[in-house]
N, C-alpha and C. Protein backbone atom coordinates (compact mmCIF):
# COMPACT_ATOMS: atom_id res chain seq x y z
N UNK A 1 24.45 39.76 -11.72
CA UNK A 1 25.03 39.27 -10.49
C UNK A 1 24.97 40.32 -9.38
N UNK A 2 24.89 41.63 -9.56
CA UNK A 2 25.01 42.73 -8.97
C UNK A 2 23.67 42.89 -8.53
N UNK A 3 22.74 42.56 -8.96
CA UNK A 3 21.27 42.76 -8.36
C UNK A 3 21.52 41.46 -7.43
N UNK A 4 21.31 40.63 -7.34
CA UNK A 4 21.24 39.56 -6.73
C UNK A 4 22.13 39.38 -5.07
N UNK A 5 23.02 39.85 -5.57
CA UNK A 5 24.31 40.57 -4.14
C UNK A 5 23.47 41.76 -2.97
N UNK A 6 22.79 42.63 -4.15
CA UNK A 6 22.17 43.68 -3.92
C UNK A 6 21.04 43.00 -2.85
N UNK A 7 20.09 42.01 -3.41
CA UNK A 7 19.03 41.72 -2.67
C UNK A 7 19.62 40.84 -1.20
N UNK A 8 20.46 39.76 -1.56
CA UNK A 8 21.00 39.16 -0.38
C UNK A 8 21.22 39.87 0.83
N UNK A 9 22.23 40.92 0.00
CA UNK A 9 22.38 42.07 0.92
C UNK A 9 21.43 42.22 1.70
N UNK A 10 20.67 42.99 1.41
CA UNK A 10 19.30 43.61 2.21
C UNK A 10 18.36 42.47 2.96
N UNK A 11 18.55 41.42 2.50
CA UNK A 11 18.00 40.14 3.34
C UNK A 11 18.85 40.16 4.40
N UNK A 12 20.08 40.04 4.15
CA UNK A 12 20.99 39.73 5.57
C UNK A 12 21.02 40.91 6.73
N UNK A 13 20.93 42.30 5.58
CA UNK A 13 20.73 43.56 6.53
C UNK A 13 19.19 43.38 7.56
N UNK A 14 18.69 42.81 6.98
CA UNK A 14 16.61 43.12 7.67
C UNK A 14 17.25 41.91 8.48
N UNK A 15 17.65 41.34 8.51
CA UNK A 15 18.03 39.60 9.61
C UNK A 15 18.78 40.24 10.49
N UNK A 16 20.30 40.86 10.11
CA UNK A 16 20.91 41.60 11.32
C UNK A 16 20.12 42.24 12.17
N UNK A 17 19.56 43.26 11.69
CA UNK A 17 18.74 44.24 12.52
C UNK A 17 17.49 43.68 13.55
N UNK A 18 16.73 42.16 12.72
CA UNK A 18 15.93 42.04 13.98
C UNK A 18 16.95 40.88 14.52
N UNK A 19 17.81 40.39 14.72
CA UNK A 19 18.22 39.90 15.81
C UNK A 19 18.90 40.89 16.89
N UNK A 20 19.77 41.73 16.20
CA UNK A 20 19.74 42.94 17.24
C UNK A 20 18.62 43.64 17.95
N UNK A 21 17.40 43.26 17.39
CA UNK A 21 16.36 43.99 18.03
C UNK A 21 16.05 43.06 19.43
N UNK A 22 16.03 41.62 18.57
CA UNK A 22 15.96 41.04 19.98
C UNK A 22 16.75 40.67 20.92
N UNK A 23 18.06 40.76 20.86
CA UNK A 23 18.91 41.10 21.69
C UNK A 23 18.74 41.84 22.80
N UNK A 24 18.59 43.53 22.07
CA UNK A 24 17.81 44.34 22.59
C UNK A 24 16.50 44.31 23.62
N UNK A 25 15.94 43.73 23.43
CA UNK A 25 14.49 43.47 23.87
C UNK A 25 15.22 42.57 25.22
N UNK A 26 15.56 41.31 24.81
CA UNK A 26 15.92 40.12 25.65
C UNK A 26 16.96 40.66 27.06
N UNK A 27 17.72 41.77 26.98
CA UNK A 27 18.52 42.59 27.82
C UNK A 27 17.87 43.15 28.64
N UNK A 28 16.75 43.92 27.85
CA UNK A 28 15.57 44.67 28.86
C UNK A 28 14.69 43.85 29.93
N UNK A 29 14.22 42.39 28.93
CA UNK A 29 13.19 41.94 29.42
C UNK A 29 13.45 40.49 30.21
N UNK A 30 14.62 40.13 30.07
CA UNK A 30 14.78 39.00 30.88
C UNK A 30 14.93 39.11 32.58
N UNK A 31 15.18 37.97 33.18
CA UNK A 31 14.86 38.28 34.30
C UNK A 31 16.11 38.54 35.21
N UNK A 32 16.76 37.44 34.89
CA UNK A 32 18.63 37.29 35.66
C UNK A 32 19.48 37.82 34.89
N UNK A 33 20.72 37.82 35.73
CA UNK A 33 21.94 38.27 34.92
C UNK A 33 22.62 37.18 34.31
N UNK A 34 22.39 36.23 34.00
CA UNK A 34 22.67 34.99 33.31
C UNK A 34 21.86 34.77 31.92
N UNK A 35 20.72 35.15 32.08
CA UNK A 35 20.12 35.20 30.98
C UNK A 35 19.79 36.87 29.88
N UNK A 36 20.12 37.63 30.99
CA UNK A 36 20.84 39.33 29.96
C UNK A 36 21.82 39.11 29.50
N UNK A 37 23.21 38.09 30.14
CA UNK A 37 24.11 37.97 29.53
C UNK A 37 24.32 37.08 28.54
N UNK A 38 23.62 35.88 28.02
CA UNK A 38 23.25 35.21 27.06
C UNK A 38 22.86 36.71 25.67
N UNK A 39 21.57 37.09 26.07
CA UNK A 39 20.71 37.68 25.31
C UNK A 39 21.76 38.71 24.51
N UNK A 40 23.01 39.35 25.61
CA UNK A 40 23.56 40.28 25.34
C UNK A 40 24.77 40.14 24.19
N UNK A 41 25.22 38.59 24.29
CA UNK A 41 26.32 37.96 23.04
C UNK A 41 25.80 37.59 21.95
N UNK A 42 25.25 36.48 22.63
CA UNK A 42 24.85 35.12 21.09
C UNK A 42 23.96 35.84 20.22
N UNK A 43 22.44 36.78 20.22
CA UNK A 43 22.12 37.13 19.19
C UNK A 43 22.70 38.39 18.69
N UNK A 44 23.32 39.23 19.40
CA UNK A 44 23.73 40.12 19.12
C UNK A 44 24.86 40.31 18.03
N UNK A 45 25.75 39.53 18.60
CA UNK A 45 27.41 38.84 17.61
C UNK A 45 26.83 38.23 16.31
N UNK A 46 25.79 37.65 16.49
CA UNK A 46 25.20 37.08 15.13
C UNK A 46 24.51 38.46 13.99
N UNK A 47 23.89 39.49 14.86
CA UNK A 47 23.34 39.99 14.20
C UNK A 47 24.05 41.06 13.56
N UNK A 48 25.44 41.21 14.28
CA UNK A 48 26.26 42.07 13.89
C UNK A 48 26.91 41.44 12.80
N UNK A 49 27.46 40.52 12.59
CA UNK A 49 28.00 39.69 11.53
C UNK A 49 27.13 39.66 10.33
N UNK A 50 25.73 39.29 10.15
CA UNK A 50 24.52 39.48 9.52
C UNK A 50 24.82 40.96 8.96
N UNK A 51 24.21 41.78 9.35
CA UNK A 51 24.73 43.14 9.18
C UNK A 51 25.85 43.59 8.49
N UNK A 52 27.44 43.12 9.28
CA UNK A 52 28.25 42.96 8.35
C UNK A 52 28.66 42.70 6.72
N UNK A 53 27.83 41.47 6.61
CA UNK A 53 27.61 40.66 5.44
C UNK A 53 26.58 41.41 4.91
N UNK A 54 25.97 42.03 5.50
CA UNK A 54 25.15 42.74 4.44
C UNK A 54 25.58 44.07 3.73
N UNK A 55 26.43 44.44 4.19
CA UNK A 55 26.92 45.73 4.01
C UNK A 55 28.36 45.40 2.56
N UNK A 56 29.34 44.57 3.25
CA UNK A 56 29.84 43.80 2.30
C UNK A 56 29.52 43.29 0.79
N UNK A 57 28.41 42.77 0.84
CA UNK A 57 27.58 42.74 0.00
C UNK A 57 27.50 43.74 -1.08
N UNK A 58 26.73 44.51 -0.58
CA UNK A 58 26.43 46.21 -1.03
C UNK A 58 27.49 46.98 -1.82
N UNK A 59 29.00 47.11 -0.55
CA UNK A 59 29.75 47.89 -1.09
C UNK A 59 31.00 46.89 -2.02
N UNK A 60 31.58 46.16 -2.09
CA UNK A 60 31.95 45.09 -2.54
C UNK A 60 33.42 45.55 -2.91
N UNK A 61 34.07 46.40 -2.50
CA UNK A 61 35.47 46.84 -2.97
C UNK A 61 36.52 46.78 -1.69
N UNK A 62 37.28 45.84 -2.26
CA UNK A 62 38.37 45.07 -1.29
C UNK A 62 38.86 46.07 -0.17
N UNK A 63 38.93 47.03 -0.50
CA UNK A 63 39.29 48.15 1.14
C UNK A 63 38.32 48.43 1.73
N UNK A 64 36.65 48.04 1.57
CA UNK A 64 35.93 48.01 2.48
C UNK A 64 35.82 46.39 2.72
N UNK A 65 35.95 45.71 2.35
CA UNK A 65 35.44 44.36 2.51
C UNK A 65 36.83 43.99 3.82
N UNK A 66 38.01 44.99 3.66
CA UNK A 66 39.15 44.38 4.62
C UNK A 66 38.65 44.85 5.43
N UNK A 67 38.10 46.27 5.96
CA UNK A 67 37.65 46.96 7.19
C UNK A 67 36.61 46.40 7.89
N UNK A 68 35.60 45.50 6.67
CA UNK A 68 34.25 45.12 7.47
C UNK A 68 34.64 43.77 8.54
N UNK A 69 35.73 43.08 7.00
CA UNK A 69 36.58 41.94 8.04
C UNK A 69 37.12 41.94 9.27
N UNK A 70 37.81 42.88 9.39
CA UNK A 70 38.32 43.73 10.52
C UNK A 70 37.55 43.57 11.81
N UNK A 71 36.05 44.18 11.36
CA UNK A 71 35.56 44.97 12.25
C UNK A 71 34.43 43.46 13.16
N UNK A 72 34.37 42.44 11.71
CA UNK A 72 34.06 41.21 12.45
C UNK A 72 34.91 40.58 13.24
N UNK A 73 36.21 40.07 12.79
CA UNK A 73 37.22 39.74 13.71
C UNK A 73 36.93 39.96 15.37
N UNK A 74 37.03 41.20 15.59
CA UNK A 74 37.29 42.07 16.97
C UNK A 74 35.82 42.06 17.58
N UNK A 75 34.98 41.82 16.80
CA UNK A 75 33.67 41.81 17.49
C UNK A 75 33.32 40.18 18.02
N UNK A 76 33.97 39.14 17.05
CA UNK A 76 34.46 37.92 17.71
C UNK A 76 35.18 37.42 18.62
N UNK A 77 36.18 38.25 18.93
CA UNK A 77 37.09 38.13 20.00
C UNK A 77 36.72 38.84 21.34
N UNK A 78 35.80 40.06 20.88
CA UNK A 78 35.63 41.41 22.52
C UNK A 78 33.98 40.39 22.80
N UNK A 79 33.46 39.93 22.19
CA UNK A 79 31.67 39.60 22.82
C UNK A 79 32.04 38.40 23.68
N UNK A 80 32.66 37.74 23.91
CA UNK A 80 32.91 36.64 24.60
C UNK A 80 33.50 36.76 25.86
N UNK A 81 34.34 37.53 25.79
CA UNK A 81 35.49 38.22 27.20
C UNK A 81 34.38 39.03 27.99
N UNK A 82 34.18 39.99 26.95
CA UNK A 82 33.06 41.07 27.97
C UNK A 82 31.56 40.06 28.40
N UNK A 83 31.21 39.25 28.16
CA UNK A 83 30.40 38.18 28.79
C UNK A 83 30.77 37.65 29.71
N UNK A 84 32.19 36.87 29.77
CA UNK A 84 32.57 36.47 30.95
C UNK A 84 33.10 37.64 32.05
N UNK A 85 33.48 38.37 31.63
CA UNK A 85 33.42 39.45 32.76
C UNK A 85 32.15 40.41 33.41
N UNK A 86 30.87 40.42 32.72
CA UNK A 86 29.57 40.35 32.69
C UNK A 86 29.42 39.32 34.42
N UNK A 87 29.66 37.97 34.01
CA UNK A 87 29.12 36.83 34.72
C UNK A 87 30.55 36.88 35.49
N UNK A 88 31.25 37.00 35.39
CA UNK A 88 32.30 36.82 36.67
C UNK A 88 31.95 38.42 37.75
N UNK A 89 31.44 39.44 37.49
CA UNK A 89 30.83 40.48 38.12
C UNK A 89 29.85 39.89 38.70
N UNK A 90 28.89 39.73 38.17
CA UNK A 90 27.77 39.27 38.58
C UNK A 90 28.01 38.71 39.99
N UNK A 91 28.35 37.34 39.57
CA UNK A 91 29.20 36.35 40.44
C UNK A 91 29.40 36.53 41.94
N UNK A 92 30.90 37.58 41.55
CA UNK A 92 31.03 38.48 42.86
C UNK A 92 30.49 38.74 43.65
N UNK A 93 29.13 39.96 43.12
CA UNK A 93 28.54 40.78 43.46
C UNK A 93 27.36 39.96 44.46
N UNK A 94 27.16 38.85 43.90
CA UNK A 94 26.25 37.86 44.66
C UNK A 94 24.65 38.05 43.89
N UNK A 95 25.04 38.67 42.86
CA UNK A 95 23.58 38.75 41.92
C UNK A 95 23.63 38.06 40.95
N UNK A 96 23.52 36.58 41.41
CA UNK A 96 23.16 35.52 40.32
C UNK A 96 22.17 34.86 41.57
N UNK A 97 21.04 33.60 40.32
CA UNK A 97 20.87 32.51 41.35
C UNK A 97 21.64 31.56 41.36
N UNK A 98 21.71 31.01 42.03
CA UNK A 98 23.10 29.94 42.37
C UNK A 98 22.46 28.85 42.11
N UNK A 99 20.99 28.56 42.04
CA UNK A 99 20.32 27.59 41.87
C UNK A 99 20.42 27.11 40.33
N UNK A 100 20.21 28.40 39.59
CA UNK A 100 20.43 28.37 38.05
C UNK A 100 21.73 27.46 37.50
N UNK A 101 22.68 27.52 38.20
CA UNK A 101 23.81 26.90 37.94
C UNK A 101 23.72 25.33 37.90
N UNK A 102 24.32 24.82 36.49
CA UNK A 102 24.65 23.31 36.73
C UNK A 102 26.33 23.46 37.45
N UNK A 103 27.16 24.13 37.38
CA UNK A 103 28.32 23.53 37.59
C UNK A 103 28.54 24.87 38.24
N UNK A 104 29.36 25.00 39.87
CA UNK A 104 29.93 26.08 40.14
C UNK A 104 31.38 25.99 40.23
N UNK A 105 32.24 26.63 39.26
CA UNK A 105 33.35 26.29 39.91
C UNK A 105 34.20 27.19 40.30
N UNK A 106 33.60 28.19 40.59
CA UNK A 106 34.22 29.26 41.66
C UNK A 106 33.79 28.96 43.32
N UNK A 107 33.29 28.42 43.25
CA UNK A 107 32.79 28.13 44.57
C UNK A 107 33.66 27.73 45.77
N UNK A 108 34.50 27.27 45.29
CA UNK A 108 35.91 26.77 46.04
C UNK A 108 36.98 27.89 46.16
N UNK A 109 36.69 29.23 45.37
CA UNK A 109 37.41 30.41 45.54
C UNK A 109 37.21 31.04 46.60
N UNK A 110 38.21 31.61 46.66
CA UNK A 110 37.73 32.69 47.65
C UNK A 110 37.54 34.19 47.35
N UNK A 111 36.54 35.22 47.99
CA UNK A 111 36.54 36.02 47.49
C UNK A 111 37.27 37.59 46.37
N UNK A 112 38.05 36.76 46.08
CA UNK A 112 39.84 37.77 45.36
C UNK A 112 39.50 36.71 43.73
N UNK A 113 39.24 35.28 44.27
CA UNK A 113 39.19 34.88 42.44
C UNK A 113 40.37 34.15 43.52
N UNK A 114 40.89 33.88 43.85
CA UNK A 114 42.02 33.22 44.39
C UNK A 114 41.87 31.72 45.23
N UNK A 115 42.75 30.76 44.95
CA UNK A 115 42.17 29.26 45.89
C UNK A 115 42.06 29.88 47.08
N UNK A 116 41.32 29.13 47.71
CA UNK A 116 41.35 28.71 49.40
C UNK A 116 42.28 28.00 49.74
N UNK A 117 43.04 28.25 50.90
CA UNK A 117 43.50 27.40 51.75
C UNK A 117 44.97 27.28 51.40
């Protein structure tokens, strides 16, 4: 059973790593800040979890398996916030296309994040 954990392992480790690669890549090489900020969560959070599980795997003793838990938790909760604050910068800053957008709904703000009127 221990070989078999062993290999999964290392499957899930080689999967983490190239989705982080393309993460990586997709940050560098995309064009907007809408689509770095995509590139910069969704494969990344996946590949870290991947990774995770692979490591888990490997070491298999309940005080690392709580820390790895841990360390997924918080990486579930911080990749999502720091995205929307990513795209609410952006936003601001006036470095998005506005065209890209199906739905604006800051648009009715005013510059503070605050209603109009």
């Amino acid at each position: 059973m221990g070989v078999v954990a062993d290999w999964v392992g290392a499957a899930c480790l080689v999967a983490g790593a190239l989705l982080a690669l393309a993460a990586g890549v997709g940050v560098l090489r995309f064009p907007d800040t809408l689509s770095r900020m995509h590139a910069a969560t969704k494969p990344q959070v996946l590949g870290v979890l991947l990774l995770l599980l692979g490591i888990a795997l490997r070491l298999r003793t309940p005080s690392d398996i709580g820390m790895i838990l841990l360390v997924g938790v918080f990486q579930l909760a911080t990749a999502p916030v720091a995205a929307q604050m990513i795209g609410r910068a952006a936003y601001r800053a006036g470095r998005l296309d506005r065209s890209l957008l199906d739905a604006d709904e800051l648009a009715e703000r005013g510059p503070s994040g605050g209603q109009l009127g």
